[in-house]
PDB file of N, CA and C in Angstrom:
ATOM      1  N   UNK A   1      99.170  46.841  42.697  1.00  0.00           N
ATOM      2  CA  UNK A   1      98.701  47.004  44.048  1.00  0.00           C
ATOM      3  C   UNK A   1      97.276  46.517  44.121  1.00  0.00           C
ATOM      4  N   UNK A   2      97.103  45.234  44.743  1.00  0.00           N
ATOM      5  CA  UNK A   2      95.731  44.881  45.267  1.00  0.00           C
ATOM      6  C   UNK A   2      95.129  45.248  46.247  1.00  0.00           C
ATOM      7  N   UNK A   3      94.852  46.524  46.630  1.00  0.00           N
ATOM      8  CA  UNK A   3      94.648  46.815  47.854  1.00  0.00           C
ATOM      9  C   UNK A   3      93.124  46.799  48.547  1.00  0.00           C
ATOM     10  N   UNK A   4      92.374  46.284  47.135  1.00  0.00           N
ATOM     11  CA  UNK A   4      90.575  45.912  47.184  1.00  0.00           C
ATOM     12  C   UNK A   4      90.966  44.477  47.796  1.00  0.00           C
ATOM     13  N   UNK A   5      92.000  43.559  47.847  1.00  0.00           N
ATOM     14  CA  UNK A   5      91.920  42.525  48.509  1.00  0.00           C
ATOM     15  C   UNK A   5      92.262  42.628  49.367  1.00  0.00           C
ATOM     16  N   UNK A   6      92.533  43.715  50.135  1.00  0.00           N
ATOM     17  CA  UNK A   6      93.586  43.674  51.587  1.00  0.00           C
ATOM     18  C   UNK A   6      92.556  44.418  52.269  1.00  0.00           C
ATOM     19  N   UNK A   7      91.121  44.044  52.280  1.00  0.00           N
ATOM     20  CA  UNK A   7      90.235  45.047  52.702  1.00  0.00           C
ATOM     21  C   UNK A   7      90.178  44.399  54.351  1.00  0.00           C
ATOM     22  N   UNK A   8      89.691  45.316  55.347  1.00  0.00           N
ATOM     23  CA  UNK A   8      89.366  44.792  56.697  1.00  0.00           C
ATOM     24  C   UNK A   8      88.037  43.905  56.606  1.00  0.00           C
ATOM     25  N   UNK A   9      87.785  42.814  56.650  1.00  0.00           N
ATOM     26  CA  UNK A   9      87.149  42.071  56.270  1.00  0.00           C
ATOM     27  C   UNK A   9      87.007  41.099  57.279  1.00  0.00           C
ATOM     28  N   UNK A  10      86.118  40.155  56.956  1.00  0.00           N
ATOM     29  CA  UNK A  10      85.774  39.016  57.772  1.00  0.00           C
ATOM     30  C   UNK A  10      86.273  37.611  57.130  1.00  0.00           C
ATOM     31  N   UNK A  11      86.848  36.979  57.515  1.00  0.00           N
ATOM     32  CA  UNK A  11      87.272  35.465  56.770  1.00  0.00           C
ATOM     33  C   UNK A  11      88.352  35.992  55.678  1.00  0.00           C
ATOM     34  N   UNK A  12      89.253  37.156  55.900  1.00  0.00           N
ATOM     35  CA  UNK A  12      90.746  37.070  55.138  1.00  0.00           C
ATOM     36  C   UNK A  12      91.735  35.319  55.147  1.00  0.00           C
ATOM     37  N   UNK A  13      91.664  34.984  54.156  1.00  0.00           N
ATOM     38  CA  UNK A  13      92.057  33.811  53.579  1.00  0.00           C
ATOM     39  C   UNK A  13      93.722  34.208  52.548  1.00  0.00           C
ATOM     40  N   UNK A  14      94.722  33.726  52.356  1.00  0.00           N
ATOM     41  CA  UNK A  14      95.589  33.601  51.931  1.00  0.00           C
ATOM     42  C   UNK A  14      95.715  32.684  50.785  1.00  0.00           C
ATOM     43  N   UNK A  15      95.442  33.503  49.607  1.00  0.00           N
ATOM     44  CA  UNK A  15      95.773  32.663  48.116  1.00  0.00           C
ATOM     45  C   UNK A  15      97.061  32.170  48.020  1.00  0.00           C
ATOM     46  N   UNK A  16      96.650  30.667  47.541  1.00  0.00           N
ATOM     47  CA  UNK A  16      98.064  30.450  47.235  1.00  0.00           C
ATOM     48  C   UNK A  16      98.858  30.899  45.958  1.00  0.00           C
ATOM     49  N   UNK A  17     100.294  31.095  46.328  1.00  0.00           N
ATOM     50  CA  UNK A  17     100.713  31.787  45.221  1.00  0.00           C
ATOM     51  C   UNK A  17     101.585  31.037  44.587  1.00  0.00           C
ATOM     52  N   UNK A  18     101.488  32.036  42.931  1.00  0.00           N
ATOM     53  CA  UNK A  18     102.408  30.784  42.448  1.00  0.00           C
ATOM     54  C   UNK A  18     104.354  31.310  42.301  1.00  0.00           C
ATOM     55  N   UNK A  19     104.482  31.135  42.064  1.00  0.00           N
ATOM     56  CA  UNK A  19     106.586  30.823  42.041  1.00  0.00           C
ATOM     57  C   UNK A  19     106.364  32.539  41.311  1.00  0.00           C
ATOM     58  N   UNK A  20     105.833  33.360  40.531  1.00  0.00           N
ATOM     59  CA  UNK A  20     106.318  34.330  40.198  1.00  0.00           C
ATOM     60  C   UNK A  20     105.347  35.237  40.291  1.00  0.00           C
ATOM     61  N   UNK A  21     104.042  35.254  41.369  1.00  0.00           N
ATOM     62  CA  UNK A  21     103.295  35.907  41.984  1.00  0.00           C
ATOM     63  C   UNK A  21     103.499  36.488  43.302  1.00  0.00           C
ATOM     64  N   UNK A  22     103.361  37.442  43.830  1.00  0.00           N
ATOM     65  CA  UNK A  22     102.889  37.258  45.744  1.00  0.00           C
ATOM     66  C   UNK A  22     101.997  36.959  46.099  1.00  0.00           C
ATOM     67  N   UNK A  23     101.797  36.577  47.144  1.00  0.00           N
ATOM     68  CA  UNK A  23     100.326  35.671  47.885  1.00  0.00           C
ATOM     69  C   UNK A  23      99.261  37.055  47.614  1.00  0.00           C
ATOM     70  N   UNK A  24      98.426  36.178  47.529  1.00  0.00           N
ATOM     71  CA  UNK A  24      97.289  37.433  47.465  1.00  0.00           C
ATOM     72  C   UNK A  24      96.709  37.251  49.023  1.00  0.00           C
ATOM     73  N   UNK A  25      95.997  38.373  49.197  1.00  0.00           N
ATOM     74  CA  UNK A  25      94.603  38.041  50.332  1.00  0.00           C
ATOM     75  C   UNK A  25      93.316  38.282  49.591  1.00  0.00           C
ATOM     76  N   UNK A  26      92.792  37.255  50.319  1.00  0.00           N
ATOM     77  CA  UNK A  26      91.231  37.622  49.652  1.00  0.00           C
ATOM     78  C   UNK A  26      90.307  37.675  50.479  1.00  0.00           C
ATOM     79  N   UNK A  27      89.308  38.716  50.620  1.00  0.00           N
ATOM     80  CA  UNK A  27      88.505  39.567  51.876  1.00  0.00           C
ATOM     81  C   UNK A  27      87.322  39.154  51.230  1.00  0.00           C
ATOM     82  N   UNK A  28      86.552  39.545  51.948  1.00  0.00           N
ATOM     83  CA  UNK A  28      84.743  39.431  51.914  1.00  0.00           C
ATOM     84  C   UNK A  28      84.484  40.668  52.623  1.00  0.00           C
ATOM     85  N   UNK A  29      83.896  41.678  51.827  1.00  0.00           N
ATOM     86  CA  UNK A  29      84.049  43.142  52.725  1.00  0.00           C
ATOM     87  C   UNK A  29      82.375  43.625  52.311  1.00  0.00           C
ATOM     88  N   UNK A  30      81.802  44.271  53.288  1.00  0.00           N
ATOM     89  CA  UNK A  30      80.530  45.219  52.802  1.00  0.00           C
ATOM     90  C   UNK A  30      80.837  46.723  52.082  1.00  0.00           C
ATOM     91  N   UNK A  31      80.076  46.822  50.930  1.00  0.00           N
ATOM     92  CA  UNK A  31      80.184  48.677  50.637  1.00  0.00           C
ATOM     93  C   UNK A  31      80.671  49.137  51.573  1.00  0.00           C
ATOM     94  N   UNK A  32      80.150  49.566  52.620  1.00  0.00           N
ATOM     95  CA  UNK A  32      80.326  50.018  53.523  1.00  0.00           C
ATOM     96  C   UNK A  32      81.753  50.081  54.202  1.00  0.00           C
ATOM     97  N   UNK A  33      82.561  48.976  54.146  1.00  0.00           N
ATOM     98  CA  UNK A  33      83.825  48.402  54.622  1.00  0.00           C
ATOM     99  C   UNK A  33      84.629  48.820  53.463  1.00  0.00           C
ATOM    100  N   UNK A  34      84.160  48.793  52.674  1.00  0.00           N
ATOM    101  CA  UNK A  34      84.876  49.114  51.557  1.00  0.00           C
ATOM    102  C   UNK A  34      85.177  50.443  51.595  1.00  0.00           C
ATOM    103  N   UNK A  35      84.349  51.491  51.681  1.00  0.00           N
ATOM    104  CA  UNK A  35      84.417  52.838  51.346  1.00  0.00           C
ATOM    105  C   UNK A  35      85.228  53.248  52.604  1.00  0.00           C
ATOM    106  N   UNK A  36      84.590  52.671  53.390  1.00  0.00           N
ATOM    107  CA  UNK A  36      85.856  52.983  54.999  1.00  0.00           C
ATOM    108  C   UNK A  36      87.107  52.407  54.690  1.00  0.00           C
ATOM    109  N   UNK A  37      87.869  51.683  54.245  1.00  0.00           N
ATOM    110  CA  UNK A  37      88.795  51.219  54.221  1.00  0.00           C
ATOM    111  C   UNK A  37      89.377  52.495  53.061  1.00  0.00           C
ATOM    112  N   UNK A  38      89.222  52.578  52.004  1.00  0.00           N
ATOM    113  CA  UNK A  38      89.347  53.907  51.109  1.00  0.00           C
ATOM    114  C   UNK A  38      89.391  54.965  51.905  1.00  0.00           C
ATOM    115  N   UNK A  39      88.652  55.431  52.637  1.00  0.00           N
ATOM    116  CA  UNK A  39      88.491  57.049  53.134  1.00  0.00           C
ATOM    117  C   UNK A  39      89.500  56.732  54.135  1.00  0.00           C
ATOM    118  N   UNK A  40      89.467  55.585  54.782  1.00  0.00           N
ATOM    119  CA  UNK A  40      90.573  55.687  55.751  1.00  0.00           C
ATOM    120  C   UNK A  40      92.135  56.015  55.576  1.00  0.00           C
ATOM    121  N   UNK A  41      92.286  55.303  54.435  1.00  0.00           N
ATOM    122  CA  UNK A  41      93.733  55.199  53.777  1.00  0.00           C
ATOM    123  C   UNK A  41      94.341  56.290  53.119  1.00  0.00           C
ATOM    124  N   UNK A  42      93.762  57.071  52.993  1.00  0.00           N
ATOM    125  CA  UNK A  42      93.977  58.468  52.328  1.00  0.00           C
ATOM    126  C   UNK A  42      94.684  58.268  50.904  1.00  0.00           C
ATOM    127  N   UNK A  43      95.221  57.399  50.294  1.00  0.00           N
ATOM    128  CA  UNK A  43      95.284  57.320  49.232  1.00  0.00           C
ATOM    129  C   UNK A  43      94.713  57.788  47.613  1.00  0.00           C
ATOM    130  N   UNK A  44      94.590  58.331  46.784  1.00  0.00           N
ATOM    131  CA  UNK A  44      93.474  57.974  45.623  1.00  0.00           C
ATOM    132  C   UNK A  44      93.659  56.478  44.771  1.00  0.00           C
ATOM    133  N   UNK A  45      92.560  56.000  44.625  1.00  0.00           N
ATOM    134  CA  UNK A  45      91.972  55.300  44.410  1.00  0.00           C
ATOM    135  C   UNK A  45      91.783  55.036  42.612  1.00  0.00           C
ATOM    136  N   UNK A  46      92.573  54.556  41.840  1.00  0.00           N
ATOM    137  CA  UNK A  46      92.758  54.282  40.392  1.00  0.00           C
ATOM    138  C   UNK A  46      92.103  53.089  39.873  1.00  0.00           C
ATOM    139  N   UNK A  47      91.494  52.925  39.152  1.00  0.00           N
ATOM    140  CA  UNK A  47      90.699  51.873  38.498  1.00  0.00           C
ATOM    141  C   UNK A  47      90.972  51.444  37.353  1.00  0.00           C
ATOM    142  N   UNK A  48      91.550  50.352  36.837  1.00  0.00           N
ATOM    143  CA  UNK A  48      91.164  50.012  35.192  1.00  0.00           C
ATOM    144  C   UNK A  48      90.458  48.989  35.017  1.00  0.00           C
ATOM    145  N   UNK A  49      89.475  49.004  34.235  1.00  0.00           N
ATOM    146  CA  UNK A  49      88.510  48.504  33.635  1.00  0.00           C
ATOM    147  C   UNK A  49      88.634  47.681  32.472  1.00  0.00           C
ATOM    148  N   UNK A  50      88.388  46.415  32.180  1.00  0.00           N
ATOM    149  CA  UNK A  50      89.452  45.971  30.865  1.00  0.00           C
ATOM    150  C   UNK A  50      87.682  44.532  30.515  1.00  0.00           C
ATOM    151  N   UNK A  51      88.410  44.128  28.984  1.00  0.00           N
ATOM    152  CA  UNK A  51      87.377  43.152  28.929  1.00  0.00           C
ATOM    153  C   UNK A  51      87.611  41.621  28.701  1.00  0.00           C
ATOM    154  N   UNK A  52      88.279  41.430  30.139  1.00  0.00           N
ATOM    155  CA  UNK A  52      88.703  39.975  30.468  1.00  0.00           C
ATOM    156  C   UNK A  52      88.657  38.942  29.150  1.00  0.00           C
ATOM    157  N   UNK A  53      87.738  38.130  29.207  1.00  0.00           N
ATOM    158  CA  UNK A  53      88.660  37.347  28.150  1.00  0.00           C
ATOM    159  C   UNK A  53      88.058  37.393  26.711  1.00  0.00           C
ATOM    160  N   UNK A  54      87.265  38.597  26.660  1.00  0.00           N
ATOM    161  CA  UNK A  54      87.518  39.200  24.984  1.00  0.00           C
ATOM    162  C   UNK A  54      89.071  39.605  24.304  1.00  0.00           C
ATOM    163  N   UNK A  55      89.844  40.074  25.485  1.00  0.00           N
ATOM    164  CA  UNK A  55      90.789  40.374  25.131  1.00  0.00           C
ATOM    165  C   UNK A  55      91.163  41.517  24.528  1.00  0.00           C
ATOM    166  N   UNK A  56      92.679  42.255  23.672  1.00  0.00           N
ATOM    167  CA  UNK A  56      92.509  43.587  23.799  1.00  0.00           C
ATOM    168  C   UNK A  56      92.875  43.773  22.023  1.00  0.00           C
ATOM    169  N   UNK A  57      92.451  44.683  21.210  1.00  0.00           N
ATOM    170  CA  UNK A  57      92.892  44.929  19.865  1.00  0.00           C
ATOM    171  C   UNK A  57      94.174  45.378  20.045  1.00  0.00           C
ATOM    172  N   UNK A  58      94.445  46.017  20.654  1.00  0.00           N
ATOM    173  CA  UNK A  58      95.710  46.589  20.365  1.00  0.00           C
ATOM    174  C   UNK A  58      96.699  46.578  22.047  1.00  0.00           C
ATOM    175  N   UNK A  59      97.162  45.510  22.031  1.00  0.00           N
ATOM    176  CA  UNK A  59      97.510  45.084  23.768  1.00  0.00           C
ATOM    177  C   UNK A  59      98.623  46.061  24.006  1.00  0.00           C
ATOM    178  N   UNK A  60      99.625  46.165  23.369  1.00  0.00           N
ATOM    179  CA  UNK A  60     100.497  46.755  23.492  1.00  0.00           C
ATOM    180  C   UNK A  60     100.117  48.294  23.614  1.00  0.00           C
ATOM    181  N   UNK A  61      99.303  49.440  22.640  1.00  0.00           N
ATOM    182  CA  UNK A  61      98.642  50.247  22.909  1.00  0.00           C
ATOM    183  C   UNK A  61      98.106  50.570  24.024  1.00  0.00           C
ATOM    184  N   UNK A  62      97.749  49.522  24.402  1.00  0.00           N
ATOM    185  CA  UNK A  62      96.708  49.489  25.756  1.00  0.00           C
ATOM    186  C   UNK A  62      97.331  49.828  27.020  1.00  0.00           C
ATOM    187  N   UNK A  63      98.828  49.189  27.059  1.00  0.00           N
ATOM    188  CA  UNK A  63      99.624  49.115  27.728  1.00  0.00           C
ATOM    189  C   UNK A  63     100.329  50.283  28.234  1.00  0.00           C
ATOM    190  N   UNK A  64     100.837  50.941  26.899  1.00  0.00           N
ATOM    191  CA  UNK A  64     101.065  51.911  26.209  1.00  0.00           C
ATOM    192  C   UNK A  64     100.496  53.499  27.237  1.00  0.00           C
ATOM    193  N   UNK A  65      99.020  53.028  27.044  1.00  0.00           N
ATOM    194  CA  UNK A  65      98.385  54.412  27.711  1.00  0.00           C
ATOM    195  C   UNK A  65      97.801  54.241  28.793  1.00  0.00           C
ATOM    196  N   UNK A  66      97.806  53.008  29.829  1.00  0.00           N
ATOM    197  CA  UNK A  66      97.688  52.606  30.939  1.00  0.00           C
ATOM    198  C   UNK A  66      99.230  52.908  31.544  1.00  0.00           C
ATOM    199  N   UNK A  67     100.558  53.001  31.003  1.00  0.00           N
ATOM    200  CA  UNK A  67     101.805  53.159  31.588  1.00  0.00           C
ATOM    201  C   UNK A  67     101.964  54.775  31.444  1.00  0.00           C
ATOM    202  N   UNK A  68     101.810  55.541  30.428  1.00  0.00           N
ATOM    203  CA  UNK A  68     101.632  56.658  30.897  1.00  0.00           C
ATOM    204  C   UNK A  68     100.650  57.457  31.602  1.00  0.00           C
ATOM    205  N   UNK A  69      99.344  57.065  32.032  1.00  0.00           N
ATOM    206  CA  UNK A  69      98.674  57.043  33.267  1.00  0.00           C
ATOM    207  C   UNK A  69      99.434  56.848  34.674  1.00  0.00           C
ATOM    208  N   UNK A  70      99.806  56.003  34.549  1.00  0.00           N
ATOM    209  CA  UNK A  70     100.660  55.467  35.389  1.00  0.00           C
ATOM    210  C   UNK A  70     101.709  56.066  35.979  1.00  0.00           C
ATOM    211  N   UNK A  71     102.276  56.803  34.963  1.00  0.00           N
ATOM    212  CA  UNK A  71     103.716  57.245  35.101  1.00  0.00           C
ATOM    213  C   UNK A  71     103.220  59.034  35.823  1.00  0.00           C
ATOM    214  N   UNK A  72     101.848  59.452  35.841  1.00  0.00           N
ATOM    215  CA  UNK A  72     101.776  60.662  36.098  1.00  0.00           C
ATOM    216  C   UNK A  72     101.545  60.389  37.574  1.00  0.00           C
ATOM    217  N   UNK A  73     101.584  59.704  38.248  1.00  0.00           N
ATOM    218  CA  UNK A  73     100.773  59.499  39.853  1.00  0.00           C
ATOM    219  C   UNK A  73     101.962  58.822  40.573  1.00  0.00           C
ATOM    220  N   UNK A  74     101.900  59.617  41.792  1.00  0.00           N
ATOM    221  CA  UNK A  74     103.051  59.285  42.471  1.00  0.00           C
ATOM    222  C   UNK A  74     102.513  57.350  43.260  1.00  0.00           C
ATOM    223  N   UNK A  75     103.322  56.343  43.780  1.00  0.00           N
ATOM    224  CA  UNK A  75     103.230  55.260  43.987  1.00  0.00           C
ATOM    225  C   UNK A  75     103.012  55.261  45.661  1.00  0.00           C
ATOM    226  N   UNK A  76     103.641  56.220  46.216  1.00  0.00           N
ATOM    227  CA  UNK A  76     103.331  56.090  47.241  1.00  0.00           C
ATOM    228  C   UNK A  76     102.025  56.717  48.328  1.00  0.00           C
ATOM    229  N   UNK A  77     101.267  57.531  46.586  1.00  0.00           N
ATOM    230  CA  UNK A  77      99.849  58.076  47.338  1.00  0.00           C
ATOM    231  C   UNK A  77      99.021  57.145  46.460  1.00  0.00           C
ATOM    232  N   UNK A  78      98.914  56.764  45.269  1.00  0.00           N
ATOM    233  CA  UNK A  78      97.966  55.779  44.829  1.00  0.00           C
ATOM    234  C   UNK A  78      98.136  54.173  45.361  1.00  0.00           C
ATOM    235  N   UNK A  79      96.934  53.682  44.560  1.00  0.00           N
ATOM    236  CA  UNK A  79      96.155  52.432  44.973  1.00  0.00           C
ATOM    237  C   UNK A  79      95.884  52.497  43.402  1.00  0.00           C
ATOM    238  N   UNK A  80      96.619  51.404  42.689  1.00  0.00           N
ATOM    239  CA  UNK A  80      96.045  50.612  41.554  1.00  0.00           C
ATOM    240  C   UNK A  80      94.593  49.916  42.094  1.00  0.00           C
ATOM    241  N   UNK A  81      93.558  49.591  41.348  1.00  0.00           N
ATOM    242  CA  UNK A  81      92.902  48.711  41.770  1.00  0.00           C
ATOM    243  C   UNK A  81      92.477  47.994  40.190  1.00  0.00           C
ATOM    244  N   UNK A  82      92.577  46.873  40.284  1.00  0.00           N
ATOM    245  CA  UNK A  82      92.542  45.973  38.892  1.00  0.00           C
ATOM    246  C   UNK A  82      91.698  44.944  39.307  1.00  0.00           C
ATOM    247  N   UNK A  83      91.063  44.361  38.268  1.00  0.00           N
ATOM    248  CA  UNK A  83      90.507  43.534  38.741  1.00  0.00           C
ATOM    249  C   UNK A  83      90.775  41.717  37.881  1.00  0.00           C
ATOM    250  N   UNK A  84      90.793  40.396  38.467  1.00  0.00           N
ATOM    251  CA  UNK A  84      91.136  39.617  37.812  1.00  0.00           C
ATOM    252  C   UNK A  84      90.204  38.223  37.547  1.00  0.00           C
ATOM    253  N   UNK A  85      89.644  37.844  36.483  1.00  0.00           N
ATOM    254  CA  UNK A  85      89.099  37.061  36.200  1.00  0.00           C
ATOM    255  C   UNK A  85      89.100  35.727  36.096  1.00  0.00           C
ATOM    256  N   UNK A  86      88.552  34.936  35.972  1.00  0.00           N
ATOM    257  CA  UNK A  86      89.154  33.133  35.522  1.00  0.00           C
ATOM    258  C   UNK A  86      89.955  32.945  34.052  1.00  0.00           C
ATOM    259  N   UNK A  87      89.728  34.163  33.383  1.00  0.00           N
ATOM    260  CA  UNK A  87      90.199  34.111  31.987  1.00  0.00           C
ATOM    261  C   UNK A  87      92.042  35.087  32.624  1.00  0.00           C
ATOM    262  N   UNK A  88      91.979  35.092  33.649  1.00  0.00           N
ATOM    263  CA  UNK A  88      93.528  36.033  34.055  1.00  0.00           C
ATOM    264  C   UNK A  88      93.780  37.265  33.430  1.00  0.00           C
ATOM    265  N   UNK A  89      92.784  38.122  32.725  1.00  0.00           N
ATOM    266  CA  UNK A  89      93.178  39.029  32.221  1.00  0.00           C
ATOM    267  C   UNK A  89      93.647  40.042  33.393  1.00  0.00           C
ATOM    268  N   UNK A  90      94.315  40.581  33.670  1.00  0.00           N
ATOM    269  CA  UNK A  90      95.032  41.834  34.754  1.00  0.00           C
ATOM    270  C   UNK A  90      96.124  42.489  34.014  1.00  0.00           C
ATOM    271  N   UNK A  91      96.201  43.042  33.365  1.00  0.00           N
ATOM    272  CA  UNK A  91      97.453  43.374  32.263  1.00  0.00           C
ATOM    273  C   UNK A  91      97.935  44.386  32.902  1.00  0.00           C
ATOM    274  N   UNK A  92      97.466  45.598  33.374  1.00  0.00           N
ATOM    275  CA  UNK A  92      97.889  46.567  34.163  1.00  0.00           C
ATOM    276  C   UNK A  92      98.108  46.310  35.041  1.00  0.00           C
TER     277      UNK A  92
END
């Protein structure tokens, strides 16, 4: 769930996607827009943090305890928020 890109924003633009992605959106949002868009949505708000293209010691591990994180939070009150680099790391 990208839902930091689906922010109410100014100049929402449509990534192109590829054959086994969905289109992304990509926003230009202030703090401010940001935190309103969050408080608005009533959702909680999940974060993983990862180190793009250092890459991971133990990927599968990683995976591992990011999926049972995962598995404790219901889908229809959270918001994954991930973030993705030029190196494509997004594993979660």
């Amino acid at each position: 769930m990208a839902a930091a890109a689906a922010l109410i924003a100014t100049g929402v633009q449509i990534a192109a996607a590829s054959t086994c992605q969905p289109p992304r959106q990509i926003a230009d949002a202030t703090p401010e827009q940001v935190r309103a868009f969050f408080a608005a949505d009533g959702r909680t708000v999940v974060t993983f943090l990862g180190y793009s293209g250092a890459g991971y010691e133990d990927p599968a591990g990683m995976l591992a305890h990011a999926g049972r994180e995962l598995d404790r939070l219901d889908p229809r009150k959270t918001i994954d928020n991930i973030g993705e680099t030029e190196d494509d790391i997004h594993a979660v």
